[in-house]
N, C-alpha and C. Protein backbone atom coordinates (compact mmCIF):
# COMPACT_ATOMS: atom_id res chain seq x y z
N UNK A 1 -1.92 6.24 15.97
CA UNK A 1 -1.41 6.73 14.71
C UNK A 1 0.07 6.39 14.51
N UNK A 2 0.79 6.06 15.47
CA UNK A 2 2.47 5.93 15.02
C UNK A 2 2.05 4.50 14.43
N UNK A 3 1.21 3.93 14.24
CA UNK A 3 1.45 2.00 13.49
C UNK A 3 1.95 2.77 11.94
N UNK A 4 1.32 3.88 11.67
CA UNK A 4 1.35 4.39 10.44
C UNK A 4 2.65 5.04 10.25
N UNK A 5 3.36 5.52 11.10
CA UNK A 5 4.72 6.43 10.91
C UNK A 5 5.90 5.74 9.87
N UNK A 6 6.35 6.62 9.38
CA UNK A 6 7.61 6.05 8.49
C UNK A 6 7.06 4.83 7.16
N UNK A 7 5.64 5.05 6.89
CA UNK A 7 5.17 4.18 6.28
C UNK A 7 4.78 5.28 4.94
N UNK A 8 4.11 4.43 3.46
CA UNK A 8 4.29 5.44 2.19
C UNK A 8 2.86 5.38 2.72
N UNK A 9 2.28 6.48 2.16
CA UNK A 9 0.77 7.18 2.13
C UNK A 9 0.14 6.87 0.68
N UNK A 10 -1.06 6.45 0.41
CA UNK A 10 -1.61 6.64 -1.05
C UNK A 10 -2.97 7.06 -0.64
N UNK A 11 -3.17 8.40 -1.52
CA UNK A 11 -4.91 8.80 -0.85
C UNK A 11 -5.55 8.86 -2.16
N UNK A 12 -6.69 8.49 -2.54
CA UNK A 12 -7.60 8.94 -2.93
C UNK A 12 -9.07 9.24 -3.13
N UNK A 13 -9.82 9.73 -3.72
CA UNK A 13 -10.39 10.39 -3.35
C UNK A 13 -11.73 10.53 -4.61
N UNK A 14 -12.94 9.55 -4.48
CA UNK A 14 -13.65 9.11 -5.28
C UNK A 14 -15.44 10.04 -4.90
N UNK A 15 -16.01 10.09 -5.92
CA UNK A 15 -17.43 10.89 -6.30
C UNK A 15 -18.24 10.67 -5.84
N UNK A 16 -18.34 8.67 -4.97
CA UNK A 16 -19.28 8.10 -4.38
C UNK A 16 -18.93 7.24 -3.49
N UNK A 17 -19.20 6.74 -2.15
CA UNK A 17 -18.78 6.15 -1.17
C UNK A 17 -18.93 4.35 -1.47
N UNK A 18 -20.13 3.98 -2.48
CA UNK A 18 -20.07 2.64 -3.00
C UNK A 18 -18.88 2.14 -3.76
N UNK A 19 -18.17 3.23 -4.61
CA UNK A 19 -17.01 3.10 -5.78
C UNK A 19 -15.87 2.87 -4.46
N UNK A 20 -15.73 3.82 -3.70
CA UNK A 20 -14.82 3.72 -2.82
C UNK A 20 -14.38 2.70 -1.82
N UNK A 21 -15.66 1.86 -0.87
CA UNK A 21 -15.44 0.93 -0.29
C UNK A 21 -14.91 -0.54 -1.06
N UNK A 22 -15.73 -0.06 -2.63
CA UNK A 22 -15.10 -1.22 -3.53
C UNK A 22 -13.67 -1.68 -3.83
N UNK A 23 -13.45 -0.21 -4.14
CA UNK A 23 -12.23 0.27 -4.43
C UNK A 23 -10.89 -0.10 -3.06
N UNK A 24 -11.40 -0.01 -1.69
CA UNK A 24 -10.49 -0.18 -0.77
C UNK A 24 -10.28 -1.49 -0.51
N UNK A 25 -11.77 -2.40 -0.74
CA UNK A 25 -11.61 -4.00 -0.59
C UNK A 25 -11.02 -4.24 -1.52
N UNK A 26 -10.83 -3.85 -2.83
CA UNK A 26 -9.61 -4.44 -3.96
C UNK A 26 -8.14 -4.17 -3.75
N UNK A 27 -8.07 -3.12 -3.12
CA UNK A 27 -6.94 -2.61 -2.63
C UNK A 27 -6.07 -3.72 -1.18
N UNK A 28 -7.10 -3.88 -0.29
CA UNK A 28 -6.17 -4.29 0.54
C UNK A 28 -5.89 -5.99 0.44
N UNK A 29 -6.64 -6.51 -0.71
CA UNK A 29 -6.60 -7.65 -1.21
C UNK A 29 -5.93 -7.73 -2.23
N UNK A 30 -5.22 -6.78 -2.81
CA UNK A 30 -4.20 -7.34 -4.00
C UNK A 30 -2.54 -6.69 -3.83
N UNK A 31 -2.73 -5.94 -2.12
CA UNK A 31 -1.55 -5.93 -1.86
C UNK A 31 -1.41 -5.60 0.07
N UNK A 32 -0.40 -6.06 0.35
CA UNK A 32 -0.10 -5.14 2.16
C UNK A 32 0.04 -4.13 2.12
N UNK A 33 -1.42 -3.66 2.29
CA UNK A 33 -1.71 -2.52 2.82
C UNK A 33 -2.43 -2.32 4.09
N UNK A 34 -2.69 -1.16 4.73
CA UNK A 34 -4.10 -0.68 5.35
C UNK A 34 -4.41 0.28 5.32
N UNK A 35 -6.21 0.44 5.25
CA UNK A 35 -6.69 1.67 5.20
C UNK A 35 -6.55 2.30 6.53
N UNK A 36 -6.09 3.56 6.45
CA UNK A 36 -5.45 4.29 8.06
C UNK A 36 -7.11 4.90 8.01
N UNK A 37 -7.50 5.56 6.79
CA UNK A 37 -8.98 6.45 7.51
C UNK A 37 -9.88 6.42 5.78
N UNK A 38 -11.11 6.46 6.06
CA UNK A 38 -12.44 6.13 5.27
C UNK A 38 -13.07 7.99 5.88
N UNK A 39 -12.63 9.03 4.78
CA UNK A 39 -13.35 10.27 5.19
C UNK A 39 -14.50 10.84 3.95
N UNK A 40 -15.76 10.59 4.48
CA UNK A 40 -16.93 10.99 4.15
C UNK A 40 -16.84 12.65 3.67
N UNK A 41 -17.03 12.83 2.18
CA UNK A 41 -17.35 14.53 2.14
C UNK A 41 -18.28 14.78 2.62
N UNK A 42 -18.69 15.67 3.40
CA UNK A 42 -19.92 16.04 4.08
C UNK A 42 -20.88 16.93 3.08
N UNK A 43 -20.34 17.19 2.00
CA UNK A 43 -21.14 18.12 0.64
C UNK A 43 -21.74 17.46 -0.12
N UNK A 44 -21.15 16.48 -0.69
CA UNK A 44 -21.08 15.67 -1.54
C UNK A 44 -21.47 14.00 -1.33
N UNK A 45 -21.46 13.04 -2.11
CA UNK A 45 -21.20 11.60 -1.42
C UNK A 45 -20.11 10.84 -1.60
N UNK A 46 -19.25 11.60 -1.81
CA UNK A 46 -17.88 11.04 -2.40
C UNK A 46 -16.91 10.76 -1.05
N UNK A 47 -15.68 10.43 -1.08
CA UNK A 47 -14.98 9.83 -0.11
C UNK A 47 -13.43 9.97 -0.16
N UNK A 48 -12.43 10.18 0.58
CA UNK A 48 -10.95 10.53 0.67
C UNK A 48 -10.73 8.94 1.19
N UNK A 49 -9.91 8.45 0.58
CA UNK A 49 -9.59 7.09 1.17
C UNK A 49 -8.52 7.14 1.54
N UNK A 50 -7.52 6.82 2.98
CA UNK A 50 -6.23 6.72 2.96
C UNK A 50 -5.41 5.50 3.41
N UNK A 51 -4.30 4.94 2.69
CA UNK A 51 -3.90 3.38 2.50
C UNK A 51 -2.30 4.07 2.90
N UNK A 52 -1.93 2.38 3.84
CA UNK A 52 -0.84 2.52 4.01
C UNK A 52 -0.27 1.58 4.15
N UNK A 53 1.90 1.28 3.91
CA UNK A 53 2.49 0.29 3.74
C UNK A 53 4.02 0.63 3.26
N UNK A 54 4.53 -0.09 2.71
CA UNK A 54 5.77 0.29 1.99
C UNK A 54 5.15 0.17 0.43
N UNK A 55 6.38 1.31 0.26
CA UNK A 55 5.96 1.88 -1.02
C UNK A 55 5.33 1.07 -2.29
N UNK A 56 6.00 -0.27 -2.48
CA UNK A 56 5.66 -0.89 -3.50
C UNK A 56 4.26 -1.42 -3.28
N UNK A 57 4.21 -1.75 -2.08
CA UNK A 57 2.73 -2.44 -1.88
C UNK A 57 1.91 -1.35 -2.29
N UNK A 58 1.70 -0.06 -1.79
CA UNK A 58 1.19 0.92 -1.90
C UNK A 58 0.94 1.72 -3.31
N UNK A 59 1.73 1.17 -4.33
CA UNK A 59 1.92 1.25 -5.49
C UNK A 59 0.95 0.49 -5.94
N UNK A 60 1.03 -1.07 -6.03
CA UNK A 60 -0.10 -2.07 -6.21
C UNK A 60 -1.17 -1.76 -5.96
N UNK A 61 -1.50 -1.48 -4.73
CA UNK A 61 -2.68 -1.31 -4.07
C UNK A 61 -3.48 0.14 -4.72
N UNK A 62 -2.48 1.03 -5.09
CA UNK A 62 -3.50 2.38 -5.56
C UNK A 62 -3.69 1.77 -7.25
N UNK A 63 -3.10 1.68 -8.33
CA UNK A 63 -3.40 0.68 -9.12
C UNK A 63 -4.60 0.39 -9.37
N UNK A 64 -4.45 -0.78 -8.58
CA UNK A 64 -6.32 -1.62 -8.47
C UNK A 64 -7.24 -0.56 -7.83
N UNK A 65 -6.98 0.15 -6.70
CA UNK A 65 -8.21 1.11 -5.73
C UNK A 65 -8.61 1.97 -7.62
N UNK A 66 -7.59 2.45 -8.25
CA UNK A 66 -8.25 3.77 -8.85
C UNK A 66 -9.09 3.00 -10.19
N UNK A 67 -8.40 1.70 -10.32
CA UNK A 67 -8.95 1.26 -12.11
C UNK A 67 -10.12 0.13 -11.45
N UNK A 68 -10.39 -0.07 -9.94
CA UNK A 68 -11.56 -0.61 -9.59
C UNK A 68 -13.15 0.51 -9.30
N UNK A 69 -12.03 1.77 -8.94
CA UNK A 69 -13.13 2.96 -8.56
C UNK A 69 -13.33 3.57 -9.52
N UNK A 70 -13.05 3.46 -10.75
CA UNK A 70 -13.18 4.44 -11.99
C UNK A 70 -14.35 3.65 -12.92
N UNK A 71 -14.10 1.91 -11.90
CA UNK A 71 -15.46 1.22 -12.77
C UNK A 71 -17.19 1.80 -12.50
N UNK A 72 -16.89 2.48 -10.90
CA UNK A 72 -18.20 2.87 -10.80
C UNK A 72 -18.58 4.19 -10.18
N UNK A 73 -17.15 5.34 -10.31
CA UNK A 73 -17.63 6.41 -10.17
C UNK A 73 -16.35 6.96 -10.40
N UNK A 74 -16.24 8.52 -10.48
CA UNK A 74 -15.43 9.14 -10.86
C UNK A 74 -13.60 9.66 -9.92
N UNK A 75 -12.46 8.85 -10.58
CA UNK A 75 -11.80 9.09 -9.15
C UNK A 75 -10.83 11.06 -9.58
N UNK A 76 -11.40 11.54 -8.52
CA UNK A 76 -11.57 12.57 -8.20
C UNK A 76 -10.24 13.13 -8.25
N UNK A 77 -9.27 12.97 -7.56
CA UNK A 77 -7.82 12.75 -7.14
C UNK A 77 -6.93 11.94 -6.65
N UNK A 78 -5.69 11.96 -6.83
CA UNK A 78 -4.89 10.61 -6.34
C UNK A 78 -3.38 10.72 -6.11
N UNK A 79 -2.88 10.50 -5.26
CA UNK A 79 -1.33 10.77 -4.93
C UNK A 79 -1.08 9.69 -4.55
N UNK A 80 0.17 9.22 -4.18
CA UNK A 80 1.30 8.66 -3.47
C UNK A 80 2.51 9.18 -2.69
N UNK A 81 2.81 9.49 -1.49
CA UNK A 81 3.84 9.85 -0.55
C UNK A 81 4.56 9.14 -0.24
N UNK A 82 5.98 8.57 -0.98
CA UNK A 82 6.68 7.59 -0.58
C UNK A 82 6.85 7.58 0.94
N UNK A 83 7.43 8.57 1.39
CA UNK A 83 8.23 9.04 2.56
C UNK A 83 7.65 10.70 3.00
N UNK A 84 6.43 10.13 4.22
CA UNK A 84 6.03 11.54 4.07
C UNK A 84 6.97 12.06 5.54
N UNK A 85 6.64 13.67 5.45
CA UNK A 85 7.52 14.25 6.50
C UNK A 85 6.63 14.06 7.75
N UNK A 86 7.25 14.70 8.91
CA UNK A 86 6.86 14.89 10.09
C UNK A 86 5.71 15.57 9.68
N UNK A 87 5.47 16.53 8.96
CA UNK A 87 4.82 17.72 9.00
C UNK A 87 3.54 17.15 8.35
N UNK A 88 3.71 16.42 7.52
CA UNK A 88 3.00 15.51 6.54
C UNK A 88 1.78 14.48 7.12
N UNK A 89 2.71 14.01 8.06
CA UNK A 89 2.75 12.57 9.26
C UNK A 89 1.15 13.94 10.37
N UNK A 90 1.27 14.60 10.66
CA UNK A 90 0.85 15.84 11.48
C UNK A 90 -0.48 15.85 11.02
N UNK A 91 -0.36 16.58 9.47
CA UNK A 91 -1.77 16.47 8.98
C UNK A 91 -2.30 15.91 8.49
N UNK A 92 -2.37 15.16 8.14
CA UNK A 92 -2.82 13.12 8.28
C UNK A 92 -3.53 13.01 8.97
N UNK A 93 -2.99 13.33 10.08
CA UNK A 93 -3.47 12.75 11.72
C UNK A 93 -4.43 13.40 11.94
N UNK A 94 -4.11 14.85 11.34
CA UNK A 94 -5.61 15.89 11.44
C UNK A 94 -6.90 15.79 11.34
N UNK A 95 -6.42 14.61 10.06
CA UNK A 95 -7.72 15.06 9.00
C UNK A 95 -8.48 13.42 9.38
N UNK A 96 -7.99 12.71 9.77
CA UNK A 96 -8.48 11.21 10.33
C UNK A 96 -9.91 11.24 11.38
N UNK A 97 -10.86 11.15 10.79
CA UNK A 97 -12.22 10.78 11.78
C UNK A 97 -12.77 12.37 12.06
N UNK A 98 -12.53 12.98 10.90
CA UNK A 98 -13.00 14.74 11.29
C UNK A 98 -14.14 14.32 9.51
């Protein structure tokens, strides 16, 4: 997990896991990024996607992820963390492969 430290965060967070994988291959192809974690709702079939990089890339990259995932399912929520904290950096790490 430190490849990711001191790096901007963009998560979001789509209705169906097909919209989403779409959505992440457009993403890491129209800017430097990487996806840090691919988290499955266990309720639902929807998906938390989380991308990482410097900020501008990360900017680009959520962009295309949300107006590629909105072509085939609903995007749910969406942020950007330029500069996340330690504390931030912590539960990230939490929530990765759970």
């Amino acid at each position: 997990m430190e490849r990711y430290r001191k790096k901007a965060v963009g998560v979001f967070e789509v209705d169906n896991l097909v919209a989403g994988f779409v959505a992440l291959d457009a993403a890491v192809k129209a800017a430097d990024v990487v996806i840090q974690a691919v988290e499955r709702n266990r309720l639902k079939s929807g998906a938390c996607i989380k991308m990482r990089g410097d900020i501008s890339s990360v900017n680009a990259a959520m962009e295309v992820a949300v107006d590629v995932a909105s072509r085939l399912g609903t995007v749910t929520a969406k942020t950007i963390i330029a500069a996340p904290s330690e504390g931030t950096e912590t539960a990230l790490e939490m929530t990765v492969n759970k």
